[in-house]
N, C-alpha and C. Protein backbone atom coordinates (compact mmCIF):
# COMPACT_ATOMS: atom_id res chain seq x y z
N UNK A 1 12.44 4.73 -20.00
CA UNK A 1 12.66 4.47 -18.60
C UNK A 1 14.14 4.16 -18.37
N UNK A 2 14.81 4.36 -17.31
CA UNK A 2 15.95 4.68 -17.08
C UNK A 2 16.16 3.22 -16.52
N UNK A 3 17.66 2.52 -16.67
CA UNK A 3 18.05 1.24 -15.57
C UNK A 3 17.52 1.47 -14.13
N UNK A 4 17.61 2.29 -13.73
CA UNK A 4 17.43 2.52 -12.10
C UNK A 4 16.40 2.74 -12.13
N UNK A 5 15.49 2.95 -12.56
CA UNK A 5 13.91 2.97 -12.35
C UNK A 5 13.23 1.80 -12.56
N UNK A 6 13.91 1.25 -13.80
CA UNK A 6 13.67 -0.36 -14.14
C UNK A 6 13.51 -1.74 -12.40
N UNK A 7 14.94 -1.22 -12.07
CA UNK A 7 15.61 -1.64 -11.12
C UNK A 7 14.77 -1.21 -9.98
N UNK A 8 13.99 -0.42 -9.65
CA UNK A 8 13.32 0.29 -8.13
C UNK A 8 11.70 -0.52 -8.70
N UNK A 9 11.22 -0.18 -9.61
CA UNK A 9 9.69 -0.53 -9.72
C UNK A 9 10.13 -2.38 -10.09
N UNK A 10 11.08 -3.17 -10.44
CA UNK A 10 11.28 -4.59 -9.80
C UNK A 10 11.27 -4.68 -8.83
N UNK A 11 11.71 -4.23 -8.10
CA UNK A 11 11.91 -4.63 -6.53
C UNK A 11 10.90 -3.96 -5.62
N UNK A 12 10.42 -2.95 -6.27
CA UNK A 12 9.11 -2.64 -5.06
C UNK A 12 7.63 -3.58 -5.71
N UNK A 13 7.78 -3.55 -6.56
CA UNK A 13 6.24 -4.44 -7.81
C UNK A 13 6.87 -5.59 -8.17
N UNK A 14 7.51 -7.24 -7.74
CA UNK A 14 8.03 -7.84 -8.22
C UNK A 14 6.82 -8.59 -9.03
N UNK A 15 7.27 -9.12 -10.20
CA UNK A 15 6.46 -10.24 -11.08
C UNK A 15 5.75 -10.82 -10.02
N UNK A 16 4.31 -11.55 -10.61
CA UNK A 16 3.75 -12.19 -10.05
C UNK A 16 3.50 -13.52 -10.89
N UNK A 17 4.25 -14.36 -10.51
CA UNK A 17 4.39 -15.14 -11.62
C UNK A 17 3.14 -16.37 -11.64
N UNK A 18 2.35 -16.37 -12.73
CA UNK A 18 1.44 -17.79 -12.64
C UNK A 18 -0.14 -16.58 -12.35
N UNK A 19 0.58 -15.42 -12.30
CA UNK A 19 -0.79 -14.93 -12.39
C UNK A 19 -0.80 -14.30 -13.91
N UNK A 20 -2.17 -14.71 -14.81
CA UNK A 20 -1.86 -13.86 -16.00
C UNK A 20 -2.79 -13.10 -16.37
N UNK A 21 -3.39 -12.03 -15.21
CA UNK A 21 -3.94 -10.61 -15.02
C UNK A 21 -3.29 -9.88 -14.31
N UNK A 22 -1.83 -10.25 -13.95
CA UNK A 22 -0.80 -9.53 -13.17
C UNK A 22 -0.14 -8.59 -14.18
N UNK A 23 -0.04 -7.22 -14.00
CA UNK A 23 0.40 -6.28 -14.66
C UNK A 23 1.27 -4.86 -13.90
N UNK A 24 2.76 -4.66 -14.33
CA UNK A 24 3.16 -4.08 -13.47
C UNK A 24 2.40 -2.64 -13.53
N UNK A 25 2.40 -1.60 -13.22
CA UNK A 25 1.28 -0.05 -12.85
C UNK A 25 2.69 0.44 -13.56
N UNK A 26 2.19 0.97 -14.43
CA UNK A 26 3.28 2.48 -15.33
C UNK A 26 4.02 3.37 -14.50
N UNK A 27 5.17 3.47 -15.07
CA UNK A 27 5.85 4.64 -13.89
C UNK A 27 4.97 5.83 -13.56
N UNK A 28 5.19 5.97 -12.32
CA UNK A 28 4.32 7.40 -11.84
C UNK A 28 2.85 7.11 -11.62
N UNK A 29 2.20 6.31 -11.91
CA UNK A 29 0.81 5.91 -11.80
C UNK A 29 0.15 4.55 -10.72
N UNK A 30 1.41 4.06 -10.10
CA UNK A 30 1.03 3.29 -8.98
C UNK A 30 0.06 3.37 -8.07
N UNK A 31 0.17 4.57 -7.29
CA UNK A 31 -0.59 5.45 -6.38
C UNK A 31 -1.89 5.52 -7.21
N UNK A 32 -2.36 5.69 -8.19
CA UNK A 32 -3.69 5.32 -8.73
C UNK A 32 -4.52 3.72 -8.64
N UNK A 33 -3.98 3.02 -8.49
CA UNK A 33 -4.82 1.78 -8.54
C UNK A 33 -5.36 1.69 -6.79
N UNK A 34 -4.56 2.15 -5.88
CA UNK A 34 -4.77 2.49 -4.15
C UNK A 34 -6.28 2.71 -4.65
N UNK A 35 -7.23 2.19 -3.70
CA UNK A 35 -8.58 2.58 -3.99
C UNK A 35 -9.09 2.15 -2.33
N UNK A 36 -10.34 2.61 -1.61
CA UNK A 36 -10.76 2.55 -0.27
C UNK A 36 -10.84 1.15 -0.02
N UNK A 37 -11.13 0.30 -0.87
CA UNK A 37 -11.49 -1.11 -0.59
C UNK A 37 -10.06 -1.45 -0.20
N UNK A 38 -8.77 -1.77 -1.17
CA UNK A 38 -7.73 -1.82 -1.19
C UNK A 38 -7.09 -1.83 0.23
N UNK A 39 -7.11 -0.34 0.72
CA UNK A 39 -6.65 0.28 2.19
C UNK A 39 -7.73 -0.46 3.37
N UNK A 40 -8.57 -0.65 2.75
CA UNK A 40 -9.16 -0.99 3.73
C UNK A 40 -8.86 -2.76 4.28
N UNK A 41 -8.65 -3.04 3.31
CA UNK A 41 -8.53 -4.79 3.45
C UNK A 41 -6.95 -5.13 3.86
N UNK A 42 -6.18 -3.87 3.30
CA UNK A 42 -4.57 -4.18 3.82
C UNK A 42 -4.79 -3.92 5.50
N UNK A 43 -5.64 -2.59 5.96
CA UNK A 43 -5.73 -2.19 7.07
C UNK A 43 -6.26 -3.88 8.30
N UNK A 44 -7.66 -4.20 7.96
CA UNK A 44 -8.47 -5.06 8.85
C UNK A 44 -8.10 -6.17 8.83
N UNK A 45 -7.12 -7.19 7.75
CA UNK A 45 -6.83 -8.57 7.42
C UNK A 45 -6.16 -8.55 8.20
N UNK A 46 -4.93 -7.88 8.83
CA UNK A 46 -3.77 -7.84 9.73
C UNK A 46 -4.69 -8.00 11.23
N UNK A 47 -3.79 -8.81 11.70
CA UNK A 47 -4.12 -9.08 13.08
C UNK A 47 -3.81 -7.56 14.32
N UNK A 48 -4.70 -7.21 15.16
CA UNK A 48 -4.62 -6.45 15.58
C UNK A 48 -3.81 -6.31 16.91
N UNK A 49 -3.15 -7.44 17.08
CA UNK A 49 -1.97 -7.81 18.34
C UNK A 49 -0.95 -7.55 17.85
N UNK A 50 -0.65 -7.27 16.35
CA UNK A 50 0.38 -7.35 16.02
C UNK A 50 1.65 -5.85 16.66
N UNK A 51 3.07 -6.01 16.72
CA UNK A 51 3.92 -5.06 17.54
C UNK A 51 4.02 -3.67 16.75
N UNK A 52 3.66 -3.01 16.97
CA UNK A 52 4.23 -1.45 16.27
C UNK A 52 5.54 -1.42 15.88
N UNK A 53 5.97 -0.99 14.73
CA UNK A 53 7.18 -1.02 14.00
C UNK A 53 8.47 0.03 14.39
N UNK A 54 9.36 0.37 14.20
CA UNK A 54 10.10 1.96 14.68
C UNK A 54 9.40 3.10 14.74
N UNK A 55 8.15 3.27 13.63
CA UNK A 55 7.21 4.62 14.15
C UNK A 55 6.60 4.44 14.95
N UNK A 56 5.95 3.20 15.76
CA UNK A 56 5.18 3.33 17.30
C UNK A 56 3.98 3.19 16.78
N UNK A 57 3.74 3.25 15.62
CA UNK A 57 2.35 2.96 15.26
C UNK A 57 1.49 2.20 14.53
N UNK A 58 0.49 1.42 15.22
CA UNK A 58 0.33 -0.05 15.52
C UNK A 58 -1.11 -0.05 14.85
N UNK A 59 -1.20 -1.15 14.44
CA UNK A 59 -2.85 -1.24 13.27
C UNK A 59 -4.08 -0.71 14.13
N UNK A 60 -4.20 -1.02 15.24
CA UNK A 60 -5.43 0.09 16.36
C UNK A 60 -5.20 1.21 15.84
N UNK A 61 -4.28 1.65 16.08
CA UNK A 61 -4.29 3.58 16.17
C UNK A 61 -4.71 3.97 14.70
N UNK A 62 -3.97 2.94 13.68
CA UNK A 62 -4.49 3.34 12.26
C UNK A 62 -6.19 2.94 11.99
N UNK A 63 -6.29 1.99 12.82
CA UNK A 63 -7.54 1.35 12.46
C UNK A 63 -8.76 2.93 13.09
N UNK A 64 -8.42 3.09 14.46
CA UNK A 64 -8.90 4.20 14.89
C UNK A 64 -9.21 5.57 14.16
N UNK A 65 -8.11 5.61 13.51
CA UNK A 65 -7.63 6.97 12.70
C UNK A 65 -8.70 6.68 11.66
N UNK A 66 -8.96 5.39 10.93
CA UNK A 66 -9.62 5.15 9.64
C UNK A 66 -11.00 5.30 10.17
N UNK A 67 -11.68 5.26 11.56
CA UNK A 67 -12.90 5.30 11.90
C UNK A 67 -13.20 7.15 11.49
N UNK A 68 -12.42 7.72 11.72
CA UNK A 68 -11.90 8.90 12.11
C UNK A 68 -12.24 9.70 10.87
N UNK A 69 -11.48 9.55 9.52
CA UNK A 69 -11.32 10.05 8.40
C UNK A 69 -10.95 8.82 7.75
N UNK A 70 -11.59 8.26 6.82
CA UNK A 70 -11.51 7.03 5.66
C UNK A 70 -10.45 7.90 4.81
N UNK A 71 -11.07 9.05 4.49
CA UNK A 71 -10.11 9.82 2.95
C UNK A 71 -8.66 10.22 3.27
N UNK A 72 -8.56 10.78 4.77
CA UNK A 72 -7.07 10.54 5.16
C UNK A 72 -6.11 9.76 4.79
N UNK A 73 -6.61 8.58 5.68
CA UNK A 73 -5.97 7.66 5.48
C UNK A 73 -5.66 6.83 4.18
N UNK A 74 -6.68 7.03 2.95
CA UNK A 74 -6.18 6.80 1.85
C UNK A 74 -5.61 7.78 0.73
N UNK A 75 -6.02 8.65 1.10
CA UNK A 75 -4.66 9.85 0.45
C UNK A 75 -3.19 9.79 1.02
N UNK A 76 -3.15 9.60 2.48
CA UNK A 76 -1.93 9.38 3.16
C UNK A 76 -1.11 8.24 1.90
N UNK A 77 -1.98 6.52 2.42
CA UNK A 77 -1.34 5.75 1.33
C UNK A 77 -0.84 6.07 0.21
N UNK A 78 -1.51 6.51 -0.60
CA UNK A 78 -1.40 6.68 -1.89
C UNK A 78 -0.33 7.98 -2.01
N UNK A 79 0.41 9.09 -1.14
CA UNK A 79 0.93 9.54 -1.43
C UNK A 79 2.50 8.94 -1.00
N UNK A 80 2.04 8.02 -0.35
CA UNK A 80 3.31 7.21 0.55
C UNK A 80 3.86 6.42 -0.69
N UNK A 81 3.05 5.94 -1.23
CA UNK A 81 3.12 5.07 -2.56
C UNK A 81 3.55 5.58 -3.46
């Protein structure tokens, strides 16, 4: 693994310290642990008042979208990832 990759998967996966089943995901294999439960609990825990970000698009419309197509929306993640 290269410094700069070292350096990108720290700062996007930082230690979790005091947890000791915390394990960083292998380069390239992050996007595998994403699973429906996962997306789904990042999606519904968030408050749904919350402001839409610079893309305009706000946990309703995703929440909507997930009524819509579940597998979308977690292939989307996981390729975002």
């Amino acid at each position: 693994m290269t410094e700069k990759e070292n350096m990108l998967r720290g700062a996007s996966s930082p230690l979790n310290n005091g947890d000791p089943y915390y394990d960083l995901p292998p380069a390239c294999q992050a996007h595998e642990r994403i699973t429906y439960r996962l997306v789904e609990l990042a999606l519904f825990s968030q408050s749904g008042k919350e402001v839409p970000g610079p893309d305009k698009l706000s946990f309703g419309a995703i929440r909507l979208l997930w009524r819509w197509s579940i597998t979308i929306i977690v292939r989307l993640t996981k390729a975002a990832v």
